[in-house]
Structures are given as structure tokens and as C-alpha cells.
N, C-alpha and C. Protein backbone atom coordinates (compact mmCIF):
# COMPACT_ATOMS: atom_id res chain seq x y z
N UNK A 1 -0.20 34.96 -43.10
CA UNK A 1 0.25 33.68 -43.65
C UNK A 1 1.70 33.77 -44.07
N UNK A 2 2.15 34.86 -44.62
CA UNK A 2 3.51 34.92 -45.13
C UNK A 2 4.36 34.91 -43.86
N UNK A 3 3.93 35.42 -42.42
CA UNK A 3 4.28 35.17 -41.47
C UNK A 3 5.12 33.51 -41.33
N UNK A 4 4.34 33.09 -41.34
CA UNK A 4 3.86 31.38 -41.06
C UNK A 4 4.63 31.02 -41.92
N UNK A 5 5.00 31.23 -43.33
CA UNK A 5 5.75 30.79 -44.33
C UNK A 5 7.36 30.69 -43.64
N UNK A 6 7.60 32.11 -43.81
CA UNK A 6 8.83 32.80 -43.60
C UNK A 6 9.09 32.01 -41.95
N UNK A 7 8.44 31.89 -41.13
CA UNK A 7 8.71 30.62 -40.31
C UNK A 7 9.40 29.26 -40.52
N UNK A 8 8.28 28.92 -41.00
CA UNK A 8 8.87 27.41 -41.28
C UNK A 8 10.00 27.60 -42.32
N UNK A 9 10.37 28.25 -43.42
CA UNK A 9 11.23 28.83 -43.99
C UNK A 9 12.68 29.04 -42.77
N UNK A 10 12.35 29.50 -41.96
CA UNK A 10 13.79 30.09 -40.84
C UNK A 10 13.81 28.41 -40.05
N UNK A 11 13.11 27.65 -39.83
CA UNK A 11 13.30 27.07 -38.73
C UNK A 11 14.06 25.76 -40.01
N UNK A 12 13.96 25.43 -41.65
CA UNK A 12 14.39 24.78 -41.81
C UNK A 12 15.85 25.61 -42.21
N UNK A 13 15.72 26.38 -42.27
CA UNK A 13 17.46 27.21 -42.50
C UNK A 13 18.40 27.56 -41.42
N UNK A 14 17.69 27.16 -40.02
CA UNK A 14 18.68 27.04 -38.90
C UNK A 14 19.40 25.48 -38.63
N UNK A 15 18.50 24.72 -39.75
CA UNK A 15 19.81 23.35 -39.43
C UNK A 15 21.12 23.23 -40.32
N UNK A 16 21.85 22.46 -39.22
CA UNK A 16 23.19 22.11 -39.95
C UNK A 16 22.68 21.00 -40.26
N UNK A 17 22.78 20.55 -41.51
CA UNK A 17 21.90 19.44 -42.04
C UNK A 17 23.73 18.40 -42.50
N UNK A 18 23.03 17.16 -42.60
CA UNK A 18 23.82 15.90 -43.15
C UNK A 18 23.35 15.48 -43.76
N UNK A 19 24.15 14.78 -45.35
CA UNK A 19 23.62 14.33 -46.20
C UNK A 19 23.48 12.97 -45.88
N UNK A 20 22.13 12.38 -46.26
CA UNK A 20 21.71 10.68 -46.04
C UNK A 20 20.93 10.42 -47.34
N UNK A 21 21.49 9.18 -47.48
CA UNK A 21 21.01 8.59 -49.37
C UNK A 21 19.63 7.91 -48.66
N UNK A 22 19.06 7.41 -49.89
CA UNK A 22 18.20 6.65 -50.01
C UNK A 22 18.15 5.41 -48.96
N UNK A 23 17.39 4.98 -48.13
CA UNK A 23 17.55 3.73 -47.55
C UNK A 23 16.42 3.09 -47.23
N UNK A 24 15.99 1.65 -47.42
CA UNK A 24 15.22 0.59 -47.14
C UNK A 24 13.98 1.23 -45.85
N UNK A 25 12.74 0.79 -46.21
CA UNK A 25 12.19 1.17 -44.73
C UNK A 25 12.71 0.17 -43.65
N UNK A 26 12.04 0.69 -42.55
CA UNK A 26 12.88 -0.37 -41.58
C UNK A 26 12.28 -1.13 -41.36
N UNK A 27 12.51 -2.36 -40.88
CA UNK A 27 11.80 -3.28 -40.55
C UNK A 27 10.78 -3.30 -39.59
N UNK A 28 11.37 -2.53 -38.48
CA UNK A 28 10.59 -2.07 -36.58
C UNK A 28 10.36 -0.77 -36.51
N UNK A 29 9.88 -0.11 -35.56
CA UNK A 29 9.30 0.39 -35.23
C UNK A 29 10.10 0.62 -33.79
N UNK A 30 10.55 1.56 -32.96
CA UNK A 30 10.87 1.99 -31.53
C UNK A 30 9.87 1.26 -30.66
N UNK A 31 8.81 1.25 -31.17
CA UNK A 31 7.28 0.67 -30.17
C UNK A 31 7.09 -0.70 -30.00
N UNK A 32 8.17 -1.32 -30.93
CA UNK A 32 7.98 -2.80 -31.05
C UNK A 32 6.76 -3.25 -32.39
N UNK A 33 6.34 -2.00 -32.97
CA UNK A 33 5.55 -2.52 -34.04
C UNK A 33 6.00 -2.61 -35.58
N UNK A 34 5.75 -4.18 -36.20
CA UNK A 34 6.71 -4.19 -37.36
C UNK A 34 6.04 -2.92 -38.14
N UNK A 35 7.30 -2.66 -39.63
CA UNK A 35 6.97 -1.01 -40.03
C UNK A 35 5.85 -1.50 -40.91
N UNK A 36 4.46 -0.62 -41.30
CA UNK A 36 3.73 -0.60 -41.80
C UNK A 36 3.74 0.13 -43.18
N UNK A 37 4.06 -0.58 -44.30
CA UNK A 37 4.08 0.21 -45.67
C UNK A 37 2.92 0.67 -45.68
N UNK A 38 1.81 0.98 -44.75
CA UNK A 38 0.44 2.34 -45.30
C UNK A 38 0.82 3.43 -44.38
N UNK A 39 2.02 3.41 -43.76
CA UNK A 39 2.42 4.68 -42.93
C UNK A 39 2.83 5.61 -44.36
N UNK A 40 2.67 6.68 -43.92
CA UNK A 40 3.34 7.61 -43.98
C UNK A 40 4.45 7.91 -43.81
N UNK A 41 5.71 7.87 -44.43
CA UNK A 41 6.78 7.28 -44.28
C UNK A 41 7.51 8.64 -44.56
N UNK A 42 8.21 9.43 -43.45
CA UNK A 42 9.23 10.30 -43.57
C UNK A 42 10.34 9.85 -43.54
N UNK A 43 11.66 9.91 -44.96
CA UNK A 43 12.69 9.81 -44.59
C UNK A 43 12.94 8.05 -44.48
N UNK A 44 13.74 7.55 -43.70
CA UNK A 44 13.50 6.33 -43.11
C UNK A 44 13.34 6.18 -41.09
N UNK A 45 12.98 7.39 -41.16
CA UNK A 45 13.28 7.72 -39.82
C UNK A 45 11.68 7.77 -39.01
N UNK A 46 10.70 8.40 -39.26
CA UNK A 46 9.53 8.26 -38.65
C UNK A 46 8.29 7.99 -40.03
N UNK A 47 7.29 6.99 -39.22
CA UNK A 47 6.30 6.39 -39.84
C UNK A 47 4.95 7.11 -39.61
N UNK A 48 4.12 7.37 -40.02
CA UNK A 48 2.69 8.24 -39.78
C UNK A 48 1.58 7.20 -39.81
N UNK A 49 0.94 7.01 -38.90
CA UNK A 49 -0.50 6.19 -39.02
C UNK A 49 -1.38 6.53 -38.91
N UNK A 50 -1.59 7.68 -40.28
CA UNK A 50 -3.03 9.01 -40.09
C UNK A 50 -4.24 9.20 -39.28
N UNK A 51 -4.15 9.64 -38.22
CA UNK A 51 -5.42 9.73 -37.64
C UNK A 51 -6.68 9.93 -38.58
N UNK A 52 -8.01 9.42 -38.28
CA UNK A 52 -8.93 9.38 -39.38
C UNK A 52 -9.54 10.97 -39.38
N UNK A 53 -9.64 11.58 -38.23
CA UNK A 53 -9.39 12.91 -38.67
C UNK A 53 -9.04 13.72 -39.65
N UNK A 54 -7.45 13.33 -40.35
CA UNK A 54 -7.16 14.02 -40.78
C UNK A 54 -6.70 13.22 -42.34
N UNK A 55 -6.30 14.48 -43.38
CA UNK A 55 -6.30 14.05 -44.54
C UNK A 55 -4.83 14.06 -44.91
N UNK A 56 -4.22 12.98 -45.35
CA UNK A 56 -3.04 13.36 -45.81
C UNK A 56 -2.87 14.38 -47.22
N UNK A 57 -2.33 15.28 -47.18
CA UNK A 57 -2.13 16.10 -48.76
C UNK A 57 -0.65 16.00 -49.06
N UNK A 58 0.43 16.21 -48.43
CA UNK A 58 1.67 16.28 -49.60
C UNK A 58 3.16 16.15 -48.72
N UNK A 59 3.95 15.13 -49.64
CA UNK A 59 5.22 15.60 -48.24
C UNK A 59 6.50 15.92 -49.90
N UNK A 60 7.39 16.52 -48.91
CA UNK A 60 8.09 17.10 -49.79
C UNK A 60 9.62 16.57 -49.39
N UNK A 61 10.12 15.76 -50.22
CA UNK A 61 11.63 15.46 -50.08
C UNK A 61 12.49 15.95 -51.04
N UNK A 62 12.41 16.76 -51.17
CA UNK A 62 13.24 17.46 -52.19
C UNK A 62 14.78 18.24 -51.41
N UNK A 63 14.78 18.14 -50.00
CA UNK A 63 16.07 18.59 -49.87
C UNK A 63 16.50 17.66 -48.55
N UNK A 64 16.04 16.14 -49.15
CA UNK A 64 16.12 15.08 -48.53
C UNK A 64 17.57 14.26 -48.62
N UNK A 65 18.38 14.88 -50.03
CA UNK A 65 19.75 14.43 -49.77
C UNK A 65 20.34 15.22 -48.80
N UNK A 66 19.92 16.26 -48.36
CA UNK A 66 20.61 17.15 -47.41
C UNK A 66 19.75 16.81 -45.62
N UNK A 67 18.70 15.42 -45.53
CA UNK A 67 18.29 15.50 -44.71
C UNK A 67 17.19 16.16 -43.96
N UNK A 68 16.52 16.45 -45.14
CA UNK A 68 15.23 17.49 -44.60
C UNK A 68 14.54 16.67 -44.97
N UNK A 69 12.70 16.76 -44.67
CA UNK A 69 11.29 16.23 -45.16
C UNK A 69 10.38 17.23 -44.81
N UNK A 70 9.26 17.55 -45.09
CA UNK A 70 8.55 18.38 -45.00
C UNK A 70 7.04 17.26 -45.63
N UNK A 71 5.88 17.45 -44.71
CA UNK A 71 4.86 17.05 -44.70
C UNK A 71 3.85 17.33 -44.12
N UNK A 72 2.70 17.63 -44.83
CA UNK A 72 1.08 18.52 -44.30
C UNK A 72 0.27 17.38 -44.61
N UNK A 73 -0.72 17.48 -43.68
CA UNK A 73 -2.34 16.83 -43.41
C UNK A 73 -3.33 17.80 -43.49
N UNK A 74 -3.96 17.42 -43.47
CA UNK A 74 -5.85 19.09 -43.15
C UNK A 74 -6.88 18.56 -42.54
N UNK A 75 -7.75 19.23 -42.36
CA UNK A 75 -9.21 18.83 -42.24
C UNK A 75 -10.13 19.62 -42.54
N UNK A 76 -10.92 19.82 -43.14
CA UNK A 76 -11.84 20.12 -43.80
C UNK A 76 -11.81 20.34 -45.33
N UNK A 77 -12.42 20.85 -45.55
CA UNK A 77 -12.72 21.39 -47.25
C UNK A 77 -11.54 22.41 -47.79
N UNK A 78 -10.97 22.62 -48.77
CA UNK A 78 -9.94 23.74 -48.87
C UNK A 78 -10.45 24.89 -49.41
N UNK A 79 -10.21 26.31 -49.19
CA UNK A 79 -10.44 27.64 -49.40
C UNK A 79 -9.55 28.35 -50.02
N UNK A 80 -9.64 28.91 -50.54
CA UNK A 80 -8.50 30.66 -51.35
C UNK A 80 -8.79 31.38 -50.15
N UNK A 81 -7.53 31.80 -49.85
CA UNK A 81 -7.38 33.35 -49.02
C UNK A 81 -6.19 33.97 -49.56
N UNK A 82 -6.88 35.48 -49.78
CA UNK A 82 -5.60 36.42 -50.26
C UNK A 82 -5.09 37.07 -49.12
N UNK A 83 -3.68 36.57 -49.39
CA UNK A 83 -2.56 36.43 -48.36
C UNK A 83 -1.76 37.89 -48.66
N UNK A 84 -2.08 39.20 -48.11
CA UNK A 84 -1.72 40.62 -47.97
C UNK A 84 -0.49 40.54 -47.36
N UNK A 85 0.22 41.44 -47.74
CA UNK A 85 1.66 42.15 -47.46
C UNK A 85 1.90 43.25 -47.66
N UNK A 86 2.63 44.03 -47.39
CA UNK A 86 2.99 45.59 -48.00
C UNK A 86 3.70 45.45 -49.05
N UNK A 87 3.84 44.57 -49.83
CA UNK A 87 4.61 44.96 -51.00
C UNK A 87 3.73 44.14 -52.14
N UNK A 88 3.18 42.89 -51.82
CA UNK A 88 2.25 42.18 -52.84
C UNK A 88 1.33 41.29 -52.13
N UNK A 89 0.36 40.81 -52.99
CA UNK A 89 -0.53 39.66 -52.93
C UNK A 89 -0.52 38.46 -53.27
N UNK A 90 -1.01 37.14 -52.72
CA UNK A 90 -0.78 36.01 -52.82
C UNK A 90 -2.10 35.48 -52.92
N UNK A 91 -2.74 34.88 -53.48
CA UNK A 91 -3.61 33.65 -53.22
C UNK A 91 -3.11 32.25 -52.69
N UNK A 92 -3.41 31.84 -51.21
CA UNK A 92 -3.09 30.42 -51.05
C UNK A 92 -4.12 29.63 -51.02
N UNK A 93 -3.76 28.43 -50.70
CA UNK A 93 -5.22 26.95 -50.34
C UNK A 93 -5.18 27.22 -48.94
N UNK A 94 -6.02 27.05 -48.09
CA UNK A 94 -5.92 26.83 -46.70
C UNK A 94 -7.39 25.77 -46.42
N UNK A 95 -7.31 25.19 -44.94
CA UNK A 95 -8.54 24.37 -44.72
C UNK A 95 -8.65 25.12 -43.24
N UNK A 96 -9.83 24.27 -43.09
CA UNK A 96 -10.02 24.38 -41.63
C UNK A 96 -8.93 24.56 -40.54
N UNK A 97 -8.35 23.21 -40.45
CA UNK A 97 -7.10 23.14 -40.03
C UNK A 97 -6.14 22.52 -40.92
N UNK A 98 -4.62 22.81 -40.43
CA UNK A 98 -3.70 22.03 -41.16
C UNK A 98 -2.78 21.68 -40.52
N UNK A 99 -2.03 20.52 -40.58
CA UNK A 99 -0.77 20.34 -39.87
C UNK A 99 0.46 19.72 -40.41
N UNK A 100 1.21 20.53 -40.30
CA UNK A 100 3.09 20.42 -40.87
C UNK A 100 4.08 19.98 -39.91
N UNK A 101 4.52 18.61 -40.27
CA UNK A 101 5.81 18.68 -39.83
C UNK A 101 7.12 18.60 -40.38
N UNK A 102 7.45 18.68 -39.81
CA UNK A 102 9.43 19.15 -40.61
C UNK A 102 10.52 18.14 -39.77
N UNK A 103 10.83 17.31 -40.82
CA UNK A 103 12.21 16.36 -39.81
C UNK A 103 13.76 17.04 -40.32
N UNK A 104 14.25 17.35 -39.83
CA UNK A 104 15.50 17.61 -39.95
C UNK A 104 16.47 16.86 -39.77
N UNK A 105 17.50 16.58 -40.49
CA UNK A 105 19.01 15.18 -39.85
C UNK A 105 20.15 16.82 -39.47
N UNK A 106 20.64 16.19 -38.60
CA UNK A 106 21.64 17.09 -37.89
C UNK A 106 23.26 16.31 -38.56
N UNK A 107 24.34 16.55 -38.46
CA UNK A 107 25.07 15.92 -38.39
C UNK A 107 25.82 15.53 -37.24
N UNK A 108 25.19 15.51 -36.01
CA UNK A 108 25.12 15.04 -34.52
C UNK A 108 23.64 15.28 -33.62
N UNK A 109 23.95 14.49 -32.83
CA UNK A 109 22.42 14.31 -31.59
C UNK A 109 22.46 15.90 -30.77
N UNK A 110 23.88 16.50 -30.80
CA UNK A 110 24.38 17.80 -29.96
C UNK A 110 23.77 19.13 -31.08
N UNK A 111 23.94 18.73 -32.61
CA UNK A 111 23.25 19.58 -33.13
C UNK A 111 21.55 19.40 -33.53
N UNK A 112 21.19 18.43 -33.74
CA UNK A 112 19.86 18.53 -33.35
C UNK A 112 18.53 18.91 -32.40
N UNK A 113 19.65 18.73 -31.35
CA UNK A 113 19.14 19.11 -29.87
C UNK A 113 19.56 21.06 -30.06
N UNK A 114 20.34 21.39 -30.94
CA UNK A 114 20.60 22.96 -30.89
C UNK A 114 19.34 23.13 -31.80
N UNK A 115 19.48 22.56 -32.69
CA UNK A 115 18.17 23.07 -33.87
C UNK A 115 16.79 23.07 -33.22
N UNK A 116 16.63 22.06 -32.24
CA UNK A 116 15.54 21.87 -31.67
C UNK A 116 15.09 23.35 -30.80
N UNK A 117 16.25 23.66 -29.99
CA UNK A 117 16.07 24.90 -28.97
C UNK A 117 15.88 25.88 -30.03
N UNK A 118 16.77 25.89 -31.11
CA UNK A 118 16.40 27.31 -32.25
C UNK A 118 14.77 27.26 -32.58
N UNK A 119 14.51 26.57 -33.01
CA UNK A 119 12.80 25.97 -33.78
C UNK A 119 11.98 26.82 -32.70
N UNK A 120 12.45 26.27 -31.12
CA UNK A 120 11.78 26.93 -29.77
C UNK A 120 11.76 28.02 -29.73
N UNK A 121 12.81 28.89 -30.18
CA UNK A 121 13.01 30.17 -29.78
C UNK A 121 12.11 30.93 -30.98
N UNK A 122 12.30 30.20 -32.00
CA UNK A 122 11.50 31.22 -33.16
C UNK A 122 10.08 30.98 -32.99
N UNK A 123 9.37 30.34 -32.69
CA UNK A 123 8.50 29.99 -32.28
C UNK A 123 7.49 31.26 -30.93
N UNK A 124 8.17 31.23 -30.12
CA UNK A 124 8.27 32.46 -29.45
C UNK A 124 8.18 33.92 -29.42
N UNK A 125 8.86 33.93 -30.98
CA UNK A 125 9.35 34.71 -31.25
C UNK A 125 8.38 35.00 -32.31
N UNK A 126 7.39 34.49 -33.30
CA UNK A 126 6.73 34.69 -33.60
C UNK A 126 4.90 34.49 -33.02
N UNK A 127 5.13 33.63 -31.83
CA UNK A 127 3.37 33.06 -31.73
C UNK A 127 3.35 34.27 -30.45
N UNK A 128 2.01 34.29 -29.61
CA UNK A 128 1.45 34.71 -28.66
C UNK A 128 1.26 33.42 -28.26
N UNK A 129 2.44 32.78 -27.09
CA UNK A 129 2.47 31.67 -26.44
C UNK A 129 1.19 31.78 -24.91
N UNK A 130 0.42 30.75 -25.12
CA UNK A 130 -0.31 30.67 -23.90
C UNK A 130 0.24 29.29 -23.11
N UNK A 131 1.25 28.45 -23.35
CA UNK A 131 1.42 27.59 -22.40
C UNK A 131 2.57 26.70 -23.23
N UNK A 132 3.68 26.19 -21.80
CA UNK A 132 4.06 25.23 -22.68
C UNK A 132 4.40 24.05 -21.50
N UNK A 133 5.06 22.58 -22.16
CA UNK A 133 5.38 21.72 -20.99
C UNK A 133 6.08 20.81 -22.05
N UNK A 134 6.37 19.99 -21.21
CA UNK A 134 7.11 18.53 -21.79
C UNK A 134 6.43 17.20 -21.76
N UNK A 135 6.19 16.96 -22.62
CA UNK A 135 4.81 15.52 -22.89
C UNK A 135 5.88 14.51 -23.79
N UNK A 136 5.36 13.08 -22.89
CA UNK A 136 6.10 12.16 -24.01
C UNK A 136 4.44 11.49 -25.04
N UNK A 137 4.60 11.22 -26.08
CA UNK A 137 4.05 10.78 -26.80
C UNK A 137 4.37 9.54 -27.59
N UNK A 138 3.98 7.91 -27.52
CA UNK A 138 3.98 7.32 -28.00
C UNK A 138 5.83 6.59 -27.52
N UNK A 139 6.55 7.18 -26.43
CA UNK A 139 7.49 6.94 -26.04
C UNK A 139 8.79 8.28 -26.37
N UNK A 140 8.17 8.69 -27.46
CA UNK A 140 9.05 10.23 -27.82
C UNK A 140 8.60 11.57 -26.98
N UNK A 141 9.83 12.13 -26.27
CA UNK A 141 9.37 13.21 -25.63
C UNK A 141 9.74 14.48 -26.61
N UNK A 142 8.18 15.62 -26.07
CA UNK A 142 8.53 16.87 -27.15
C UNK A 142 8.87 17.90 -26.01
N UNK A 143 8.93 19.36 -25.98
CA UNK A 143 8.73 20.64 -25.46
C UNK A 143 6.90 20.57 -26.57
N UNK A 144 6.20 21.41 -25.82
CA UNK A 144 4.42 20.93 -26.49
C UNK A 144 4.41 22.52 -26.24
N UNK A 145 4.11 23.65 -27.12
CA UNK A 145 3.18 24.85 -26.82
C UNK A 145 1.79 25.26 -27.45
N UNK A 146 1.12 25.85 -27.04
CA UNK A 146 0.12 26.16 -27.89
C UNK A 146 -0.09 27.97 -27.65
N UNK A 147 -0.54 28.21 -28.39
CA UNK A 147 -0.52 29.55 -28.84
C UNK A 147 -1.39 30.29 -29.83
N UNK A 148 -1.50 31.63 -29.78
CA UNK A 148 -2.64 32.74 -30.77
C UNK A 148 -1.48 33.02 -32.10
N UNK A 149 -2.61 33.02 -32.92
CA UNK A 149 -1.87 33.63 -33.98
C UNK A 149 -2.42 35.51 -34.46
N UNK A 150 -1.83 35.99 -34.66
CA UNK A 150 -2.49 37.53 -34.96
C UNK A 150 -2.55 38.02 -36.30
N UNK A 151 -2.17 37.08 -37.34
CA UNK A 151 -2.60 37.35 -38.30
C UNK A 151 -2.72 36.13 -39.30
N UNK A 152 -3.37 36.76 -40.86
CA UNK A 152 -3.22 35.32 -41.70
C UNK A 152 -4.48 34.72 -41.40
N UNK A 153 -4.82 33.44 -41.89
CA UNK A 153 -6.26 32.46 -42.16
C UNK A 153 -6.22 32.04 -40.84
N UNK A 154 -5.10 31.71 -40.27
CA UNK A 154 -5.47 30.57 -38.60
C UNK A 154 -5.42 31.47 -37.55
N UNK A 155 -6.27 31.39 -36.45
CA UNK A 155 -6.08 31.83 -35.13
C UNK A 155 -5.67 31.51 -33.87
N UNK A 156 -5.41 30.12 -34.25
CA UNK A 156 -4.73 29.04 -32.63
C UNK A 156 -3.79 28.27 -33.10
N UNK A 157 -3.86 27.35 -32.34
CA UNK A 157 -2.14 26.40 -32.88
C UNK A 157 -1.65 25.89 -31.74
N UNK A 158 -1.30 24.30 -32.01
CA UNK A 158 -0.34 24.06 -31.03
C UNK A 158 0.70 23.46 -31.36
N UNK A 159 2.18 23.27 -31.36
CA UNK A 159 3.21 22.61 -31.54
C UNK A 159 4.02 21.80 -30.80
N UNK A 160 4.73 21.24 -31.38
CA UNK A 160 5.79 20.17 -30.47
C UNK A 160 7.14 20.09 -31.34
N UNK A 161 7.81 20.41 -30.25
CA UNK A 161 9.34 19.57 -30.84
C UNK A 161 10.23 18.97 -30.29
N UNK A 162 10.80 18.07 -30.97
CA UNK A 162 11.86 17.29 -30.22
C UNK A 162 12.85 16.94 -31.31
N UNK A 163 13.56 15.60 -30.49
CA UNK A 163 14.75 15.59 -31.35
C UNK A 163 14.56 13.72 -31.27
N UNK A 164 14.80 12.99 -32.40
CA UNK A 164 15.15 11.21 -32.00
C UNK A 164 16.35 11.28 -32.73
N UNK A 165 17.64 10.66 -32.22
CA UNK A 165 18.14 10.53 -32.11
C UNK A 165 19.45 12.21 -33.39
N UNK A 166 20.00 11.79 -34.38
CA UNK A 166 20.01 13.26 -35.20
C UNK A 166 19.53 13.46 -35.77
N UNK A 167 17.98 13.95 -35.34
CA UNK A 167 16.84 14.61 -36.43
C UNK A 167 16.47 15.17 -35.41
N UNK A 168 15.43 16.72 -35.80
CA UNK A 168 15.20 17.26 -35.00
C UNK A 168 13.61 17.23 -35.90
N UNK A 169 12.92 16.94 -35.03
CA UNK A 169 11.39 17.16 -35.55
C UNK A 169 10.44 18.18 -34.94
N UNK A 170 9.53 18.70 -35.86
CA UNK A 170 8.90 19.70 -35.37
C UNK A 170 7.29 19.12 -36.12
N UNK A 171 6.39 19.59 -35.49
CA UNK A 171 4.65 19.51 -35.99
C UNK A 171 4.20 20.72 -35.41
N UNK A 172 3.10 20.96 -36.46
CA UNK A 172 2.42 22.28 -35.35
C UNK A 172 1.00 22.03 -36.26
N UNK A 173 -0.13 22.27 -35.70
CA UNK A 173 -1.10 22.01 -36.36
C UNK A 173 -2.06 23.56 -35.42
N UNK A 174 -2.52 24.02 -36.72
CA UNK A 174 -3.16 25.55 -36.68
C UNK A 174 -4.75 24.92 -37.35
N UNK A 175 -5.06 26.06 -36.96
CA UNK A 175 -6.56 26.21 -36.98
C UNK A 175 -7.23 27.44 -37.17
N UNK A 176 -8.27 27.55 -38.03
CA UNK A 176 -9.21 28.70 -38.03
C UNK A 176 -9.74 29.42 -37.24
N UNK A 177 -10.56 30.23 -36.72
CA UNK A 177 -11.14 30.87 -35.59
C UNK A 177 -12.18 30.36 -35.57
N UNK A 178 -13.19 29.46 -36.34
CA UNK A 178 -14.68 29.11 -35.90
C UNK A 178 -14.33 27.35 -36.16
N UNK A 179 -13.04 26.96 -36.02
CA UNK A 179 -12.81 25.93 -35.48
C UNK A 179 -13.21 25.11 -34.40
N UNK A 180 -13.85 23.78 -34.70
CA UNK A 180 -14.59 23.04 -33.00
C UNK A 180 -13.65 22.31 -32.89
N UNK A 181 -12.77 22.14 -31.10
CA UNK A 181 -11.70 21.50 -31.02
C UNK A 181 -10.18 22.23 -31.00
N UNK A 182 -9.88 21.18 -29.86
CA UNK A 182 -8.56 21.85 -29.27
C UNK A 182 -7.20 21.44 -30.27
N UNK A 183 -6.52 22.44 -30.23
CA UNK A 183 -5.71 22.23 -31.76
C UNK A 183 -4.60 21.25 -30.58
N UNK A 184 -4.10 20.89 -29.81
CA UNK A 184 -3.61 20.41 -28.62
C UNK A 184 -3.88 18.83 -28.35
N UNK A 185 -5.35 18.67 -28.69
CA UNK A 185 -5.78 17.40 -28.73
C UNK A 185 -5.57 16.85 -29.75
N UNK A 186 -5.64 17.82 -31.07
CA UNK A 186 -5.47 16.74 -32.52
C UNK A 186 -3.62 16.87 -32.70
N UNK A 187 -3.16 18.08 -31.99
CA UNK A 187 -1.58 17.60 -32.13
C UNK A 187 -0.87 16.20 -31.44
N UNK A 188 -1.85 16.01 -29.99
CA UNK A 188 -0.97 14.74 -29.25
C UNK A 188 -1.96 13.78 -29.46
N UNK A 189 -2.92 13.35 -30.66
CA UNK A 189 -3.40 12.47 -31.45
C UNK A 189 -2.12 11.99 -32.21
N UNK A 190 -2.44 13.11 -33.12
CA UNK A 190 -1.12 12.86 -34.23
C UNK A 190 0.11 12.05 -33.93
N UNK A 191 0.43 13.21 -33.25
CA UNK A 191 1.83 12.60 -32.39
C UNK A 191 1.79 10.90 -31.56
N UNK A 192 0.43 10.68 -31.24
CA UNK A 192 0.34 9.25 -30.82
C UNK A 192 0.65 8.03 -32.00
N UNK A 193 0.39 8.90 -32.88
CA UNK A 193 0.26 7.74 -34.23
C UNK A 193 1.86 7.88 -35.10
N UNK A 194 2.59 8.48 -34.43
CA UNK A 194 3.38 8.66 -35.36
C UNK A 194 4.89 7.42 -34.29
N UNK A 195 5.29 6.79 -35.36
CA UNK A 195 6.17 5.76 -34.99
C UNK A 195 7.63 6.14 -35.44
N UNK A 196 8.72 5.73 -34.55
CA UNK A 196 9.90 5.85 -34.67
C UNK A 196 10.84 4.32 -35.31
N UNK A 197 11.91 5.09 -36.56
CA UNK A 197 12.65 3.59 -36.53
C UNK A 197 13.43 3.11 -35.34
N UNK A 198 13.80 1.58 -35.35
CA UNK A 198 14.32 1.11 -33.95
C UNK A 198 15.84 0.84 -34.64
């Protein structure tokens, strides 16, 4: 798990981030659908229309003047697992499954699209990749992999990333080992429900 931390940890410390204030939701939607105040609202930039699957638990804007968001869903019941290292111990929450995504603001479309390939490479660089391709979803295209994990509470996983316009977004939704269901199917669920501003 500290794996997994120290991940998402590197992939939000490889952006060149831009500061963006506070702003109005938007009115539209990329899809042509007006914006829905029961979305899930990252940023002013993408809207969430929770699959019933899954549970919303927490988003984090705290380094949102600098253009970041950070936001998890689950499914199932939540658990303690002690999270081992060679130097100490952790107790975390974990569920069945969980899924995080991370929006990033670039201060260009040229650096988002770099942050995006970085996110890729670490990614790689940490999973046991079994496949990857390019899927558009909901009109947004990602890079899509799925992959083993070798240590920690989850054993599968699949991710996506892309970039709309200077943000670089990432999701990855992991899973347990006696998990029913393709972590692949509930990622390009997700990803179906999730709306862009116009």
C-alpha cells in the first residue's frame, strides 16, 4: 500500500501546476448536458454522475489554488489492513475496491499532455502491466491499462489517463483478490459518467 501511496504522491509532484481561483460551476457540459449540481464536481472542470455501484467517500482540494483535486469512491464495506514496511507500520481503511482520481491544471495543454506521459511512465514503472490501448469515453479519449499489483490489500487494477484541455487527469480503480468483476469494466463505467466543462 505504501507503494500505491508514494505513487499517487509522485504522479501529483510531476506537475507543473497553475494557480486557478475559485469559479462558478458551469453551466454545460462538453456532452451537451446542462451541469448537474448532484455531480460530483471536481474543480470547475469535470462533473461525476456516480455510478450506483459505487460510493462516493472524499475529494480533497486542498492544493486546488495550485490546481490539483484529488477524489476516491469504494465498494464494499471498509476494513483495517496493517500496511508493513521495513522501517514502520501503518493501519489503513481499505474496501473491496476503490477508485482515485487526480485532476491536475498544467500551465499549458503542451504541459499537461507531458504530465500525462509522466503519470504513464510511473505507472509502468510500478504495476505488472497486462494490456494497454486508447479508448474514448463519453467523448474524452484516455491511454486505458490494466494491470497486477504485487503487494499491499489490492491485486488488480485498471487505469486511464488523459488530458482535457490543461488538466491532466488520471483514475485507476484497484481491487482485492476475491473480487467479482473486471476492474476495466467499473473503470470505463465510471469514466462514462464522468462529464466535461464546455
Amino acid at each position: 500500500m505504501k507503494k500505491r501511496i508514494i505513487f499517487l504522491f509522485m504522479l501529483a509532484a510531476c506537475l507543473l501546476l497553475a494557480a486557478c481561483g475559485e469559479a462558478p460551476l458551469p453551466e454545460k457540459a462538453a456532452d451537451g448536458k446542462d451541469w448537474d449540481e448532484g455531480w460530483i464536481t471536481i474543480g470547475d472542470i469535470l462533473g461525476v454522475d456516480t455510478p450506483k455501484e459505487l460510493t462516493f467517500r472524499d475529494k480533497k482540494d486542498a492544493l486546488s489554488g495550485n490546481g490539483m483535486y484529488y477524489a476516491t469512491w469504494s465498494i464494499g464495506e471498509e476494513a483495517s489492513y496493517l500496511d508493513k514496511t521495513e522501517d514502520k507500520e501503518q493501519e489503513i481503511t481499505v474496501y473491496d475496491a476503490q477508485l482515485f482520481l487526480l485532476l491536475g491544471g498544467s500551465s499549458s495543454v503542451e504541459k499537461a499532455e507531458e504530465a500525462r506521459e509522466e503519470w504513464l511512465s510511473l505507472a509502468g514503472e510500478q504495476y505488472q502491466i497486462d494490456s494497454e490501448e486508447t479508448v474514448s469515453y463519453n467523448g474524452q479519449e484516455f491511454t486505458v491499462i490494466t494491470y497486477r499489483l504485487t503487494s499491499g490489500p489490492y491485486a488488480r487494477g485498471a487505469s486511464a489517463f488523459g488530458i482535457y484541455g490543461n488538466y491532466a487527469i488520471g483514475a485507476e480503480f484497484s481491487c482485492q483478490d476475491g473480487f467479482e468483476g473486471e476492474p476495466l469494466d467499473y473503470l470505463s463505467d465510471f469514466l462514462e459518467h464522468c462529464h466535461y466543462s464546455a
